[in-house]
N, C-alpha and C. Protein backbone atom coordinates (compact mmCIF):
# COMPACT_ATOMS: atom_id res chain seq x y z
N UNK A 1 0.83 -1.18 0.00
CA UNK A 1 0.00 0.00 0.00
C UNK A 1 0.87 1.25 0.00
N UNK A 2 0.45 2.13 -0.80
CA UNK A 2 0.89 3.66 -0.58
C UNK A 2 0.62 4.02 0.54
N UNK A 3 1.32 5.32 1.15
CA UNK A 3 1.44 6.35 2.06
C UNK A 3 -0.91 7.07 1.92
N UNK A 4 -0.88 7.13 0.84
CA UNK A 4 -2.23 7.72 0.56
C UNK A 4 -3.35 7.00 0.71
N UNK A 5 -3.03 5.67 0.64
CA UNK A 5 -4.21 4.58 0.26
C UNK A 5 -4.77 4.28 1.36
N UNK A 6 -6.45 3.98 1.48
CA UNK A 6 -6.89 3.94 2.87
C UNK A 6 -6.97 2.49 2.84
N UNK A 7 -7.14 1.67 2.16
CA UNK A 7 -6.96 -0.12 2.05
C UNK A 7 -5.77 -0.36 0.87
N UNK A 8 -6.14 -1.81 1.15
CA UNK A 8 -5.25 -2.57 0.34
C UNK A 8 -5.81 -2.72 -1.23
N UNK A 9 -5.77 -2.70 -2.47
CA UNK A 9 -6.08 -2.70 -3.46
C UNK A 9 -7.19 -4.10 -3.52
N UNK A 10 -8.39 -3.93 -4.23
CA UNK A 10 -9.05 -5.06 -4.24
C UNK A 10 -10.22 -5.18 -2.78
N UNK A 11 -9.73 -4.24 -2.23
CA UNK A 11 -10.92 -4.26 -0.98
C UNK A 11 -12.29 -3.63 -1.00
N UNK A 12 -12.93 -4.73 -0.96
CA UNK A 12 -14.44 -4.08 -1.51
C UNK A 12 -15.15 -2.87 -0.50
N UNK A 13 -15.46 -2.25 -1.33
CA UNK A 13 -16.43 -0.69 -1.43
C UNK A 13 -15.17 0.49 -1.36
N UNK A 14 -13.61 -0.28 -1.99
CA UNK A 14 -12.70 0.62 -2.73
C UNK A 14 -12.94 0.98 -4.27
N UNK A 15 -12.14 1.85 -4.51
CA UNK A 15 -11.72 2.20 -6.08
C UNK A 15 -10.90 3.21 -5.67
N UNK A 16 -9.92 2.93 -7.35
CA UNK A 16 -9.05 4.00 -7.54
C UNK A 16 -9.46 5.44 -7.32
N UNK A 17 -8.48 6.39 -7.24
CA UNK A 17 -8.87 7.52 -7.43
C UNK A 17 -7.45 8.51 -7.83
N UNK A 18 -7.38 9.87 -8.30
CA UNK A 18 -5.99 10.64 -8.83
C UNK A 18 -5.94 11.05 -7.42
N UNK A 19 -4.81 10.38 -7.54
CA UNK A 19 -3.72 11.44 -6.26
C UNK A 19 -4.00 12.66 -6.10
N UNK A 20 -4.08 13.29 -4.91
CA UNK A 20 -4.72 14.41 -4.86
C UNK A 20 -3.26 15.22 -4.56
N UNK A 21 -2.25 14.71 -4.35
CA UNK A 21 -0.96 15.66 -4.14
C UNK A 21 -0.12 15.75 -5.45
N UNK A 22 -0.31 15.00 -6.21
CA UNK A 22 0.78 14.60 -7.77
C UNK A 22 -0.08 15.30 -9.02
N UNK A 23 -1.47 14.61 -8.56
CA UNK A 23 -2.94 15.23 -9.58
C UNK A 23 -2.84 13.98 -10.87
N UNK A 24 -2.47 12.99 -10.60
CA UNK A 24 -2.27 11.25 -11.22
C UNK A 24 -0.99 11.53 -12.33
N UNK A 25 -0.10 12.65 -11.84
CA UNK A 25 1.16 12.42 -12.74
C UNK A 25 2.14 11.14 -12.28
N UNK A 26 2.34 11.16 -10.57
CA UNK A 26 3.25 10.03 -10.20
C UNK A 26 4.57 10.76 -9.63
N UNK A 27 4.56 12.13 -10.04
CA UNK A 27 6.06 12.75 -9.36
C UNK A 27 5.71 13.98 -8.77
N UNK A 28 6.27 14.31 -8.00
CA UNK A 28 6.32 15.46 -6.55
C UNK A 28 7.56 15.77 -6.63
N UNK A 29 8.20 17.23 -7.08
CA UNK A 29 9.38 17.38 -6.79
C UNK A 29 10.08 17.06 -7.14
N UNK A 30 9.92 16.43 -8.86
CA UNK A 30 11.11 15.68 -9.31
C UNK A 30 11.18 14.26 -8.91
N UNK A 31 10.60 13.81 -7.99
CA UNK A 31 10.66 12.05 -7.70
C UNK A 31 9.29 11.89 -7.63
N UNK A 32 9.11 10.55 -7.44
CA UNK A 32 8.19 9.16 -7.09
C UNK A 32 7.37 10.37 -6.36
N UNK A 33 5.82 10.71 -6.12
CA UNK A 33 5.32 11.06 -5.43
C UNK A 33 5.00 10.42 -4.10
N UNK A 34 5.32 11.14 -2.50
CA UNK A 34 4.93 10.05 -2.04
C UNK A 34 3.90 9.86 -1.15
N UNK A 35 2.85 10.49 -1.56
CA UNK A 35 1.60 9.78 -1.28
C UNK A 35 1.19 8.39 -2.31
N UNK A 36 1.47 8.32 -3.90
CA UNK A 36 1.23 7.15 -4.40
C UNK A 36 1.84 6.43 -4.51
N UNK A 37 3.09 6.64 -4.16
CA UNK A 37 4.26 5.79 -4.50
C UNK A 37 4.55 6.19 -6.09
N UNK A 38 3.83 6.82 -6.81
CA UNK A 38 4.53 6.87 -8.26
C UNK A 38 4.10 6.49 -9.32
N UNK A 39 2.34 5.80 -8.48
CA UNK A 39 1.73 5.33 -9.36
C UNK A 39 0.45 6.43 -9.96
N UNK A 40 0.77 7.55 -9.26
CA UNK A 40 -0.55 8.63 -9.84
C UNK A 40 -1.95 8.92 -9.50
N UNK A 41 -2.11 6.60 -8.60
CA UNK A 41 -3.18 6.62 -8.13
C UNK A 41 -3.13 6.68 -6.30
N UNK A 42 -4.88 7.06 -5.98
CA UNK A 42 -4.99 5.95 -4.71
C UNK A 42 -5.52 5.21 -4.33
N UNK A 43 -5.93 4.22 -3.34
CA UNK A 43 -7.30 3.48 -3.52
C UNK A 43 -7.91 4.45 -1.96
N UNK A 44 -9.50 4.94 -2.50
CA UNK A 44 -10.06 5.28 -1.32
C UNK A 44 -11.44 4.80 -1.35
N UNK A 45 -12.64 5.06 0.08
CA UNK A 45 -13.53 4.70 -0.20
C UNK A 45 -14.47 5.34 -0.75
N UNK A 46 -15.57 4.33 -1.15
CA UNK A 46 -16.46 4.69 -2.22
C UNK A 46 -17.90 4.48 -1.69
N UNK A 47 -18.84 5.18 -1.70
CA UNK A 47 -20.28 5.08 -1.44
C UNK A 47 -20.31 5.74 -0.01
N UNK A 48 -21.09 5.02 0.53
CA UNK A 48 -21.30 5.62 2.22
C UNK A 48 -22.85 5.63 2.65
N UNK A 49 -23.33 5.64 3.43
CA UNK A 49 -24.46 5.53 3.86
C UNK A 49 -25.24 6.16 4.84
């Protein structure tokens, strides 16, 4: 898991979403962003009740 991600990938009532610090480029500053690790994404939750 990323620094950003509130679960583990695949955990239901997740989905992706754009990095809200990179904006789904993957770099911060010249490196790896690191809220996604670099991947642009995050996984957060979805729906609510």
């Amino acid at each position: 898991m990323a620094p950003g991600d509130e679960a583990p990938p695949g955990t239901e009532g997740t989905g992706e979403d754009i990095c809200p610090k990179c904006g789904g480029d993957g770099k911060a500053d010249g490196a790896d962003c690191p809220e996604c690790a670099g991947s642009g994404t995050v996984i957060k939750g979805v729906g609510g009740a």
